[in-house]
PDB file of N, CA and C in Angstrom:
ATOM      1  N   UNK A   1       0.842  -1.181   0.000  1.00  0.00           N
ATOM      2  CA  UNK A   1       0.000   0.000   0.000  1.00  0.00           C
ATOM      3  C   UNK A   1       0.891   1.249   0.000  1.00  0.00           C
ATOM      4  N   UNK A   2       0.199   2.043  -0.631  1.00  0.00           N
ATOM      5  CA  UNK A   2       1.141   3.481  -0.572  1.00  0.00           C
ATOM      6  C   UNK A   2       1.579   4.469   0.646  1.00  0.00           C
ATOM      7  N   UNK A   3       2.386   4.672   0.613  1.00  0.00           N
ATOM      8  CA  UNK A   3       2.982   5.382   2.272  1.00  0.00           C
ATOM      9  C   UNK A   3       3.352   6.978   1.730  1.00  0.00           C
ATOM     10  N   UNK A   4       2.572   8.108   2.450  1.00  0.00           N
ATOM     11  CA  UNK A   4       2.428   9.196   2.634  1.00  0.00           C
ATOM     12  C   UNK A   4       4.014   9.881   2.559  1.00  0.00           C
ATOM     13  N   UNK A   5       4.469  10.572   1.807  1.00  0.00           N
ATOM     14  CA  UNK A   5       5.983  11.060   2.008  1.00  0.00           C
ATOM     15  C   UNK A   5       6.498  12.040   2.874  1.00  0.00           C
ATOM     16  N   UNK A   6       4.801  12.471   3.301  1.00  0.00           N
ATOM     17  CA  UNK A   6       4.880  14.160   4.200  1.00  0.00           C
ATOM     18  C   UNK A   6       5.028  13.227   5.670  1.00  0.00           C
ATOM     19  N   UNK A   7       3.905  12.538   5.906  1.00  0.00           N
ATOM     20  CA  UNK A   7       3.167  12.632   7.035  1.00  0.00           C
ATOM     21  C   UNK A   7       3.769  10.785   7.562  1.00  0.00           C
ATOM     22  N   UNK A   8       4.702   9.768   6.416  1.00  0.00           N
ATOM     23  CA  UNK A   8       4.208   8.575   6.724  1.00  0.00           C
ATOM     24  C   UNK A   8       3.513   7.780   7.137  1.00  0.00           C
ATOM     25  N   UNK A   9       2.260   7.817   6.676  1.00  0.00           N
ATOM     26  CA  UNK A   9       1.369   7.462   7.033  1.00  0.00           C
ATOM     27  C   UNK A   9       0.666   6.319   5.627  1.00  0.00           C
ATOM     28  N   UNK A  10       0.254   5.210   6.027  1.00  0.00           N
ATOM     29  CA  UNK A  10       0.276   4.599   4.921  1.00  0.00           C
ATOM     30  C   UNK A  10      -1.766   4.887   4.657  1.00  0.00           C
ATOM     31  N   UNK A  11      -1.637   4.767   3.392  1.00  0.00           N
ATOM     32  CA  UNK A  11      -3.044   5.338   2.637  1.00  0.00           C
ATOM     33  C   UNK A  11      -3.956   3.501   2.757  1.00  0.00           C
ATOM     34  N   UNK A  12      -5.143   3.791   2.855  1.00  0.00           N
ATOM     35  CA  UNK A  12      -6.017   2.525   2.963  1.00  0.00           C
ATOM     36  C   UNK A  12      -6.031   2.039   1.747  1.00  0.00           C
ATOM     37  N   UNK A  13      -6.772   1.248   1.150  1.00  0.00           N
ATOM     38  CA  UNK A  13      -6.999   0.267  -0.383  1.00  0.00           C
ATOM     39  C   UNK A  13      -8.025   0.959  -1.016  1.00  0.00           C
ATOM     40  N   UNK A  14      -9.072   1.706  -0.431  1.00  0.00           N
ATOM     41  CA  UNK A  14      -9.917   2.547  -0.774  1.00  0.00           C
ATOM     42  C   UNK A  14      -9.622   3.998  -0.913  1.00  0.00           C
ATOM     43  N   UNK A  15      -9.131   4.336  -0.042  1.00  0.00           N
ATOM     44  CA  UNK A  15      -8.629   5.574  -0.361  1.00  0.00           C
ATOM     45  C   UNK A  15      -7.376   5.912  -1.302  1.00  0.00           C
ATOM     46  N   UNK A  16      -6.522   4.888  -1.779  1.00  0.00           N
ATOM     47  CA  UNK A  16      -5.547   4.136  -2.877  1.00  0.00           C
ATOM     48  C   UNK A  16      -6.410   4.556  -4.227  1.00  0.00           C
ATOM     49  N   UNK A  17      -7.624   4.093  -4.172  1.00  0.00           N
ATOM     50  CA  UNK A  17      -8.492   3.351  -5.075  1.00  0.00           C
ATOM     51  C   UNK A  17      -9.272   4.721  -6.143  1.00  0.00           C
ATOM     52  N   UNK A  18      -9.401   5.186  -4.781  1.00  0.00           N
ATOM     53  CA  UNK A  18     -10.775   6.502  -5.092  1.00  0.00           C
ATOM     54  C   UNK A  18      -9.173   7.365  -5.909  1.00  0.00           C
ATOM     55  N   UNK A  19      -8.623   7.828  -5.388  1.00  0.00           N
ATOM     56  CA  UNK A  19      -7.674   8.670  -5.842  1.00  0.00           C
ATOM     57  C   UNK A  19      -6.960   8.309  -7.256  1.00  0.00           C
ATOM     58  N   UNK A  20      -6.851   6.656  -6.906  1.00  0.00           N
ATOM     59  CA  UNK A  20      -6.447   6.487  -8.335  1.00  0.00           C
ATOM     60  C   UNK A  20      -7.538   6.527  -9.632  1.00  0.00           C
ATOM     61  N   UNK A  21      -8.710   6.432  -9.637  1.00  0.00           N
ATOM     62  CA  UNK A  21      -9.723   6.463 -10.362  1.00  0.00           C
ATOM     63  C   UNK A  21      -9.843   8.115 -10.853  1.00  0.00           C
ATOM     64  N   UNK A  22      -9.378   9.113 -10.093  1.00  0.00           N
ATOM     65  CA  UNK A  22      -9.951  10.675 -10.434  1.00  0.00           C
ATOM     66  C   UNK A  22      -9.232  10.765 -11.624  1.00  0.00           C
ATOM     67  N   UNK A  23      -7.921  10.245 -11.943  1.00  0.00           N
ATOM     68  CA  UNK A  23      -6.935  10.439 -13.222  1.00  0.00           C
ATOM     69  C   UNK A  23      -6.405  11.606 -13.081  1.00  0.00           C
ATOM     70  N   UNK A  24      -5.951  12.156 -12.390  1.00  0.00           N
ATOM     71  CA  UNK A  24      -5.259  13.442 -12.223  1.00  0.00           C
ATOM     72  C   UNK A  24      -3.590  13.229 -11.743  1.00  0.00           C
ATOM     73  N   UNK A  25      -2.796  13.885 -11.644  1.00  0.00           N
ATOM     74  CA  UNK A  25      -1.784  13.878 -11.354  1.00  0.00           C
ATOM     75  C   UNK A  25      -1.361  13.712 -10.053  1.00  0.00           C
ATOM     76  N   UNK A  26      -1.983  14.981  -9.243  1.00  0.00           N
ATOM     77  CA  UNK A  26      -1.935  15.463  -7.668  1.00  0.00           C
ATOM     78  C   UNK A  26      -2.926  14.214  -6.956  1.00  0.00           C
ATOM     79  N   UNK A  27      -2.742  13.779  -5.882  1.00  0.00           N
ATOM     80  CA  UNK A  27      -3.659  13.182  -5.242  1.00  0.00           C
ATOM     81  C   UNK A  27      -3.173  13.785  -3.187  1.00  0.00           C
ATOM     82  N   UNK A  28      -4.565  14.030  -2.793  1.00  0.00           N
ATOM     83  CA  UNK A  28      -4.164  14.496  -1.833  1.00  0.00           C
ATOM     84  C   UNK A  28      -4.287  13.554  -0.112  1.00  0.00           C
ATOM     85  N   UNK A  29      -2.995  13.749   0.235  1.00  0.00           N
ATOM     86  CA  UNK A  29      -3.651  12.561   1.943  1.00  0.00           C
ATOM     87  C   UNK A  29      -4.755  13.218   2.587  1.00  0.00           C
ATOM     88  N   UNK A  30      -5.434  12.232   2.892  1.00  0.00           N
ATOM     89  CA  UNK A  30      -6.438  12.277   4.081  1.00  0.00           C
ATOM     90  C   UNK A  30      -5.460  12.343   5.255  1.00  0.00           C
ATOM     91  N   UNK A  31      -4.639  11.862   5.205  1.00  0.00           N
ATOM     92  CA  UNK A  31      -3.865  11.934   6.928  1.00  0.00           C
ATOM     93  C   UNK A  31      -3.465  13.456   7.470  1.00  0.00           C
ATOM     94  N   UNK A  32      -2.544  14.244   6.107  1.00  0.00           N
ATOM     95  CA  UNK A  32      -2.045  15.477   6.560  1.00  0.00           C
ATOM     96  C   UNK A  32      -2.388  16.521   5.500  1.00  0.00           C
ATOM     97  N   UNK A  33      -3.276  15.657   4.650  1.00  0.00           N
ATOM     98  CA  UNK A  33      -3.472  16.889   3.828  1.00  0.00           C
ATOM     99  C   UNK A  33      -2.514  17.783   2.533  1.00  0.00           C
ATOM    100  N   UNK A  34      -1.543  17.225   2.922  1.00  0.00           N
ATOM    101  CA  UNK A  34      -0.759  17.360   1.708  1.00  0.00           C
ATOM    102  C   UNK A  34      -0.561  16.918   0.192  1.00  0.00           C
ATOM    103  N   UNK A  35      -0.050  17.264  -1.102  1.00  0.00           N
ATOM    104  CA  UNK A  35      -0.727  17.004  -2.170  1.00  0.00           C
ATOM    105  C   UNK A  35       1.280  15.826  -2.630  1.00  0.00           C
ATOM    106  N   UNK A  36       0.594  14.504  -2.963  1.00  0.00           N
ATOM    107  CA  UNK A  36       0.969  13.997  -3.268  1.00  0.00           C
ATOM    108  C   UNK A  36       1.273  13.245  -4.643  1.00  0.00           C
ATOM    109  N   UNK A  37       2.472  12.896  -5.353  1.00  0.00           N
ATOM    110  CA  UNK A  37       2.286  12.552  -6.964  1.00  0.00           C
ATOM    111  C   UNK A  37       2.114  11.205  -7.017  1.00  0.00           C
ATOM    112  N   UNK A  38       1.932  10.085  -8.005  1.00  0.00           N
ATOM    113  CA  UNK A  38       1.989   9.299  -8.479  1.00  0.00           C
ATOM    114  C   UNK A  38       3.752   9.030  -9.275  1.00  0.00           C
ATOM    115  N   UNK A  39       4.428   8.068  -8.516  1.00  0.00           N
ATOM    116  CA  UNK A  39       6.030   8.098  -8.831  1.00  0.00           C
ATOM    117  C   UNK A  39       5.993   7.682 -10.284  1.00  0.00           C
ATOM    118  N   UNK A  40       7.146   7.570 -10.800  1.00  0.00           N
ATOM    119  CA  UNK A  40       7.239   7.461 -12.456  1.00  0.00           C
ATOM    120  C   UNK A  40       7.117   5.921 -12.796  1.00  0.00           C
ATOM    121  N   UNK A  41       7.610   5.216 -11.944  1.00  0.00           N
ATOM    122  CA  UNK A  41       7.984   3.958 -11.839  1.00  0.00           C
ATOM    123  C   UNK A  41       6.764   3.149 -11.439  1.00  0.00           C
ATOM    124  N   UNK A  42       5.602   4.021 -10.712  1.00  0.00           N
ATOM    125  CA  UNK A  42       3.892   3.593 -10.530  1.00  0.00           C
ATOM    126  C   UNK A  42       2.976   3.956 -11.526  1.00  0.00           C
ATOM    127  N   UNK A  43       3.371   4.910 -12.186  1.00  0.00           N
ATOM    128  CA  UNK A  43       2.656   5.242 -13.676  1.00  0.00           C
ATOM    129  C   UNK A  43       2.910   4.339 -14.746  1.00  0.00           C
ATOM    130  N   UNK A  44       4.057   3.635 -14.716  1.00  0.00           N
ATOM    131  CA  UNK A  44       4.357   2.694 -15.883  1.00  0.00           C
ATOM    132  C   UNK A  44       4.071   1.564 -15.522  1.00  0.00           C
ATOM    133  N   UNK A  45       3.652   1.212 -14.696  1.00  0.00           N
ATOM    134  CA  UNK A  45       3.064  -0.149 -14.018  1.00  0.00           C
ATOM    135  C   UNK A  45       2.059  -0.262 -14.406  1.00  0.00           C
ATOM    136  N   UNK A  46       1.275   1.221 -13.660  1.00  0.00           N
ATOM    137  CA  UNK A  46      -0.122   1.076 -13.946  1.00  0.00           C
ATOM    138  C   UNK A  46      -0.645   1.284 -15.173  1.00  0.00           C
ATOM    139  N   UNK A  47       0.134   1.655 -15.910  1.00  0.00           N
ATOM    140  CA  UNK A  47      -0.090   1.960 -17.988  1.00  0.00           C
ATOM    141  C   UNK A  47      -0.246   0.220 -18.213  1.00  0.00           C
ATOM    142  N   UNK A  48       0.694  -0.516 -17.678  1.00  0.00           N
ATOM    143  CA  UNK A  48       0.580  -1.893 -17.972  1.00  0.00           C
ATOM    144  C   UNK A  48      -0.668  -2.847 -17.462  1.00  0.00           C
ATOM    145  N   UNK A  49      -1.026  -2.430 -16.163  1.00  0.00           N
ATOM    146  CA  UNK A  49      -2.643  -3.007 -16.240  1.00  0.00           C
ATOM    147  C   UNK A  49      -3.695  -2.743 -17.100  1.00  0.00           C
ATOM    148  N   UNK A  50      -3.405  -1.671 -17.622  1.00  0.00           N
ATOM    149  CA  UNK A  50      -4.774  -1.175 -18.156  1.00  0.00           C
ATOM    150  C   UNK A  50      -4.328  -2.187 -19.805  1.00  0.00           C
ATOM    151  N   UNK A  51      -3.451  -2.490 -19.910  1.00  0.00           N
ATOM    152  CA  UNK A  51      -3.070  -3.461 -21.271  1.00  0.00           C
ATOM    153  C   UNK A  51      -4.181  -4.957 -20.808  1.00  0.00           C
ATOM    154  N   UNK A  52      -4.254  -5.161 -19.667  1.00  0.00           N
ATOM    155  CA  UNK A  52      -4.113  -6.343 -19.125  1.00  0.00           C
ATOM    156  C   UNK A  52      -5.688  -7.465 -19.928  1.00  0.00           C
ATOM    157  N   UNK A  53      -6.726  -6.323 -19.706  1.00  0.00           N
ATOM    158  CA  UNK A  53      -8.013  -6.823 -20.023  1.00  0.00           C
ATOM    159  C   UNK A  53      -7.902  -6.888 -21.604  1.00  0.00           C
ATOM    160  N   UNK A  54      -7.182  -6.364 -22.542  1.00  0.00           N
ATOM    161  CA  UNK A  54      -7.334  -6.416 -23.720  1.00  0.00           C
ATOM    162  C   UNK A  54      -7.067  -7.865 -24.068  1.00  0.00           C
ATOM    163  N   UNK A  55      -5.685  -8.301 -23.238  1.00  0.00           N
ATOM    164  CA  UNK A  55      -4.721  -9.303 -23.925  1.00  0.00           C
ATOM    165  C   UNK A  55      -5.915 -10.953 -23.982  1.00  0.00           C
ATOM    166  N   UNK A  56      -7.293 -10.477 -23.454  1.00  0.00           N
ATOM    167  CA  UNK A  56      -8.366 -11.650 -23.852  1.00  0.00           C
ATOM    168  C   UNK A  56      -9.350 -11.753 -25.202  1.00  0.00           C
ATOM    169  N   UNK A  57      -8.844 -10.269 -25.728  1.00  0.00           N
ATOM    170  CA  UNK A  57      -9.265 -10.333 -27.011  1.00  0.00           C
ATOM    171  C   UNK A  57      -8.775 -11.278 -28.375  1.00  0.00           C
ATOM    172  N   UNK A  58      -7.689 -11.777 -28.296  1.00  0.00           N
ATOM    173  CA  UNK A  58      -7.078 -12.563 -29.600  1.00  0.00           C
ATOM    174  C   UNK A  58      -7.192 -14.065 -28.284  1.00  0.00           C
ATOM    175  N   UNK A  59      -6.853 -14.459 -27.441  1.00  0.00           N
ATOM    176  CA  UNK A  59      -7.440 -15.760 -26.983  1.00  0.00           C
ATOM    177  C   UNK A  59      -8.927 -16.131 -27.114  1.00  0.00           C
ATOM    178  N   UNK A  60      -9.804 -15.291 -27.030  1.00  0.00           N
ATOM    179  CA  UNK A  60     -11.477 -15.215 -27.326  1.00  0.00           C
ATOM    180  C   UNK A  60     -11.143 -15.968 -29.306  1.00  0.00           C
ATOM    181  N   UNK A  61     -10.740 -14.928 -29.806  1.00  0.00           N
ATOM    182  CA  UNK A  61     -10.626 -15.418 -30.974  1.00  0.00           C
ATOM    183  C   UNK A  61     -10.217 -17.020 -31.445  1.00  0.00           C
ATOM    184  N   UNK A  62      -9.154 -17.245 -30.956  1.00  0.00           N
ATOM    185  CA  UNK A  62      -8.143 -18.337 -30.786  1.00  0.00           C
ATOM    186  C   UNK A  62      -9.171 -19.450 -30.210  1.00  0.00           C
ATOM    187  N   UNK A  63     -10.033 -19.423 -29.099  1.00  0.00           N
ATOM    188  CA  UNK A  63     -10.976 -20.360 -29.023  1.00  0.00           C
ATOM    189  C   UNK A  63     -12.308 -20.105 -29.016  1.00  0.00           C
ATOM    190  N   UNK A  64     -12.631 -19.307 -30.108  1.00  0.00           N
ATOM    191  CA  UNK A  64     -14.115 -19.077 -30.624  1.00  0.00           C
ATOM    192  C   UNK A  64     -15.120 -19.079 -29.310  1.00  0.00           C
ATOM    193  N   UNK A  65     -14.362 -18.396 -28.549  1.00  0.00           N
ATOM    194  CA  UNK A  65     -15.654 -18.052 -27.427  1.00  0.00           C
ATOM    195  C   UNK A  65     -16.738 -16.945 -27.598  1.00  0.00           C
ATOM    196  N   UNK A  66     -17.941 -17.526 -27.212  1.00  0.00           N
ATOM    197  CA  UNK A  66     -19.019 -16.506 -27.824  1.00  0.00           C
ATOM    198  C   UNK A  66     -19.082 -14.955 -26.906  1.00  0.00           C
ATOM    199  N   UNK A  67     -19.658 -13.938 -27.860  1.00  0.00           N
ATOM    200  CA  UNK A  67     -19.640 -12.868 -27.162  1.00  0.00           C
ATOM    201  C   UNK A  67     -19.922 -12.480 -25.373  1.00  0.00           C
ATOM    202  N   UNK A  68     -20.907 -13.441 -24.949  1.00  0.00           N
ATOM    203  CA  UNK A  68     -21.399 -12.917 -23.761  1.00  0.00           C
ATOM    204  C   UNK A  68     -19.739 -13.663 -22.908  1.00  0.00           C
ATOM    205  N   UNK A  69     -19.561 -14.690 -23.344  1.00  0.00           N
ATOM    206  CA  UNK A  69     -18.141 -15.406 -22.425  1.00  0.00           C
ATOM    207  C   UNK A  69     -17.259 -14.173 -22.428  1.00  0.00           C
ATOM    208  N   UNK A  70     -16.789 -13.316 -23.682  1.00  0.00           N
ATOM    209  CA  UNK A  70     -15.836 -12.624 -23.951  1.00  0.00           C
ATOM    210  C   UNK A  70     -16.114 -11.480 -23.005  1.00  0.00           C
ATOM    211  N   UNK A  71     -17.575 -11.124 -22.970  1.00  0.00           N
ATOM    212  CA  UNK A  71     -17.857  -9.734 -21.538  1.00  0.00           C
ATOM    213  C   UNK A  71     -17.723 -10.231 -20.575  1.00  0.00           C
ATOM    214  N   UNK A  72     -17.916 -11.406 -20.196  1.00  0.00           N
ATOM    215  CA  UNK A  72     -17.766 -12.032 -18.765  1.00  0.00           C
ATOM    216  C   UNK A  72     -16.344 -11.983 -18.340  1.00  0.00           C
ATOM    217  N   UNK A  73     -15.652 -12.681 -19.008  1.00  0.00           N
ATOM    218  CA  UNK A  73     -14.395 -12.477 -18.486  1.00  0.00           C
ATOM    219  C   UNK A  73     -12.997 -10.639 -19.043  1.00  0.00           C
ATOM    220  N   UNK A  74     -14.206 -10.302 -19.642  1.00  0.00           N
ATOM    221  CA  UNK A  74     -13.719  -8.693 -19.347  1.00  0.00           C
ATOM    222  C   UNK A  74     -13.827  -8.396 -18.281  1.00  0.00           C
ATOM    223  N   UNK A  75     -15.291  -8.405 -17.739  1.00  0.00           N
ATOM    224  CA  UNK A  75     -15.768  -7.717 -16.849  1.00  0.00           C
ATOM    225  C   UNK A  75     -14.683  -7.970 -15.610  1.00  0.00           C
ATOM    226  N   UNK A  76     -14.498  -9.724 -15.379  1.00  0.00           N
ATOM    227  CA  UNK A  76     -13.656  -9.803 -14.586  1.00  0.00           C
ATOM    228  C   UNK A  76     -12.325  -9.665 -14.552  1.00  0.00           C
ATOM    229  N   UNK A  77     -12.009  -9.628 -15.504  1.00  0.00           N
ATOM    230  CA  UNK A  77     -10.405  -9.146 -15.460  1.00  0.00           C
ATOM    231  C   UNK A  77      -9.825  -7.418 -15.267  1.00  0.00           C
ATOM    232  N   UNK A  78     -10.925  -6.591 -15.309  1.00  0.00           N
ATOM    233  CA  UNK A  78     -11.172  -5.170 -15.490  1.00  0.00           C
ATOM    234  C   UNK A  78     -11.195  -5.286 -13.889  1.00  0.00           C
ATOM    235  N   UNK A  79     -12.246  -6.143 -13.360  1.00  0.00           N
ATOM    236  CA  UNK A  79     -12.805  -6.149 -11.896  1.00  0.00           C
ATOM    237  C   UNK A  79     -11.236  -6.462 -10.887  1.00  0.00           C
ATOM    238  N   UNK A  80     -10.376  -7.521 -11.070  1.00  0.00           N
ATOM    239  CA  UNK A  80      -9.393  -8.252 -10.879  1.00  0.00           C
ATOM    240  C   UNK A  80      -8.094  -6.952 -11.248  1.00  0.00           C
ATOM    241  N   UNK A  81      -8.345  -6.400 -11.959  1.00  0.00           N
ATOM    242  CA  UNK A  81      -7.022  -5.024 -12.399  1.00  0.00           C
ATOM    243  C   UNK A  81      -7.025  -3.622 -11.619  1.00  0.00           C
ATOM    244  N   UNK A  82      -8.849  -3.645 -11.116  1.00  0.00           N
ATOM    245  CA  UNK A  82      -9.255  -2.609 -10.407  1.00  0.00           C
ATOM    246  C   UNK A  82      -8.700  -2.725  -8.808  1.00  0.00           C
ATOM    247  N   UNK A  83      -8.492  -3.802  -8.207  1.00  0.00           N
ATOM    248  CA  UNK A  83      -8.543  -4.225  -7.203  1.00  0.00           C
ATOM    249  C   UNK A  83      -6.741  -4.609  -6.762  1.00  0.00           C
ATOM    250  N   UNK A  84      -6.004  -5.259  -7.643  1.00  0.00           N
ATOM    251  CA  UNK A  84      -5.139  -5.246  -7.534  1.00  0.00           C
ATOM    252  C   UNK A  84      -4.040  -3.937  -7.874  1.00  0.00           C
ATOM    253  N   UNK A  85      -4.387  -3.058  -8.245  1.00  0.00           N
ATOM    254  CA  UNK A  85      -4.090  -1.321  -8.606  1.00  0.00           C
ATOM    255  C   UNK A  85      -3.224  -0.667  -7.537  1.00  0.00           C
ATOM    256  N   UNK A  86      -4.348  -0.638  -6.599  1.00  0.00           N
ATOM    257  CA  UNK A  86      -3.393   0.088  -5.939  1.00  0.00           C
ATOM    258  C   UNK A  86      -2.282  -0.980  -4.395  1.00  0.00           C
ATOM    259  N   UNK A  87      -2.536  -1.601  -4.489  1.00  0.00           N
ATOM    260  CA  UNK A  87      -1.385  -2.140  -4.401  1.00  0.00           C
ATOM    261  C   UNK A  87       0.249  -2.063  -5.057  1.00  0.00           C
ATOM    262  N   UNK A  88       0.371  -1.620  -5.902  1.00  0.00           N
ATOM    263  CA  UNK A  88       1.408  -1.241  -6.292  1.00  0.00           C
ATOM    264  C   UNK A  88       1.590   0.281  -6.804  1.00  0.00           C
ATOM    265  N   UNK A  89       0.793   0.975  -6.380  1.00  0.00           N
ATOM    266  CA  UNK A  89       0.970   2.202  -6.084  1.00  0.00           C
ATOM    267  C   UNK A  89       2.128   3.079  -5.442  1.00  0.00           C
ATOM    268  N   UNK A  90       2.895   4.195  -5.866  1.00  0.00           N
ATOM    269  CA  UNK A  90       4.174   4.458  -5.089  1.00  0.00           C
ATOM    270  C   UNK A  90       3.964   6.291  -4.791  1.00  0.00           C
ATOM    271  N   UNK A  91       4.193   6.453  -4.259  1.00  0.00           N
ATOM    272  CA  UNK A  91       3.873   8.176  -4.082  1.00  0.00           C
ATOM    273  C   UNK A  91       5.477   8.747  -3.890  1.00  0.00           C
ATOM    274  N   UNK A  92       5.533   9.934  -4.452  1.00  0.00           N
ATOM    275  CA  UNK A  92       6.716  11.319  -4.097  1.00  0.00           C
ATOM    276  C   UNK A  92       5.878  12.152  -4.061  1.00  0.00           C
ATOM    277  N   UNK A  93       6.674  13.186  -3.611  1.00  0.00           N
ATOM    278  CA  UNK A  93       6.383  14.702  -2.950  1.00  0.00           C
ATOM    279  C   UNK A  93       6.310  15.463  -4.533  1.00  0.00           C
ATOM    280  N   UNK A  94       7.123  15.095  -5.370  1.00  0.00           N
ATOM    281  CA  UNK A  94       7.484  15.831  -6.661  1.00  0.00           C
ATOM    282  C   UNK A  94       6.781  14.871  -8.029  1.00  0.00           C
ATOM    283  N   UNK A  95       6.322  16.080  -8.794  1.00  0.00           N
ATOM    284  CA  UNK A  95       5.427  15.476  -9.965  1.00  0.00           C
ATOM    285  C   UNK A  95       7.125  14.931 -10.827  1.00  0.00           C
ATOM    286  N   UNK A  96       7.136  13.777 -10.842  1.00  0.00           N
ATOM    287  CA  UNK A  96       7.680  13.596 -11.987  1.00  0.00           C
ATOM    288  C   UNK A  96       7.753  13.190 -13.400  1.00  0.00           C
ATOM    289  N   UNK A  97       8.834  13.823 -14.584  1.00  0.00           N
ATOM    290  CA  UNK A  97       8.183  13.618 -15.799  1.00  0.00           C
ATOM    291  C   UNK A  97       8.484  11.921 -16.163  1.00  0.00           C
ATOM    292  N   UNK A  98       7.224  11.778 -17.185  1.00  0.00           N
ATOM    293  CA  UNK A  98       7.563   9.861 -17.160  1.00  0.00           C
ATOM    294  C   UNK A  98       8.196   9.821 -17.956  1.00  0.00           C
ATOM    295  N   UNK A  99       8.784  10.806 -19.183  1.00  0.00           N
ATOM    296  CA  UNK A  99      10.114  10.495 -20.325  1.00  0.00           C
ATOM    297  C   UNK A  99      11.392  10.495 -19.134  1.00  0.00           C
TER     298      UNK A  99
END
């Protein structure tokens, strides 16, 4: 879970969650109130989940699974990417650039 850089204070799975969902840069602690970034090295992680639910599109193909199978296991792998997220979440004090 992510740990606060001002205040050390580590952030809950929900409050991880909500913050990571707004899509913004800044995310701010509930503990001290201070405005915290998303590290460079947690942005490229998380660019890689969001790959994650696609990679069932050419296996769907590959074994002719019918459409409603193919939403089902979107749904859950979207559900399964949402949840495991912020867990690997990393915070700094400083916005950094991801080039």
């Amino acid at each position: 879970m992510p740990v606060c850089q001002n205040c050390t204070r580590k952030w809950s799975w929900f409050d991880s969650l909500k913050n990571l969902l707004t899509f913004r840069n800044s995310m701010k602690c509930n503990h001290c109130g201070e405005i915290q970034y998303q590290s460079r090295s947690s942005r490229t992680r998380m660019s890689l989940f969001f790959c994650l639910p696609i990679l069932i599109l050419p296996f769907s193909v590959m074994f002719h699974l019918s459409l409603t199978s193919v939403l089902w296991l979107e749904i859950a792998f979207v559900l399964i990417t949402l949840s495991i997220m912020p867990l690997f979440l990393k915070l700094t004090n400083k916005d950094e650039p991801l080039w």
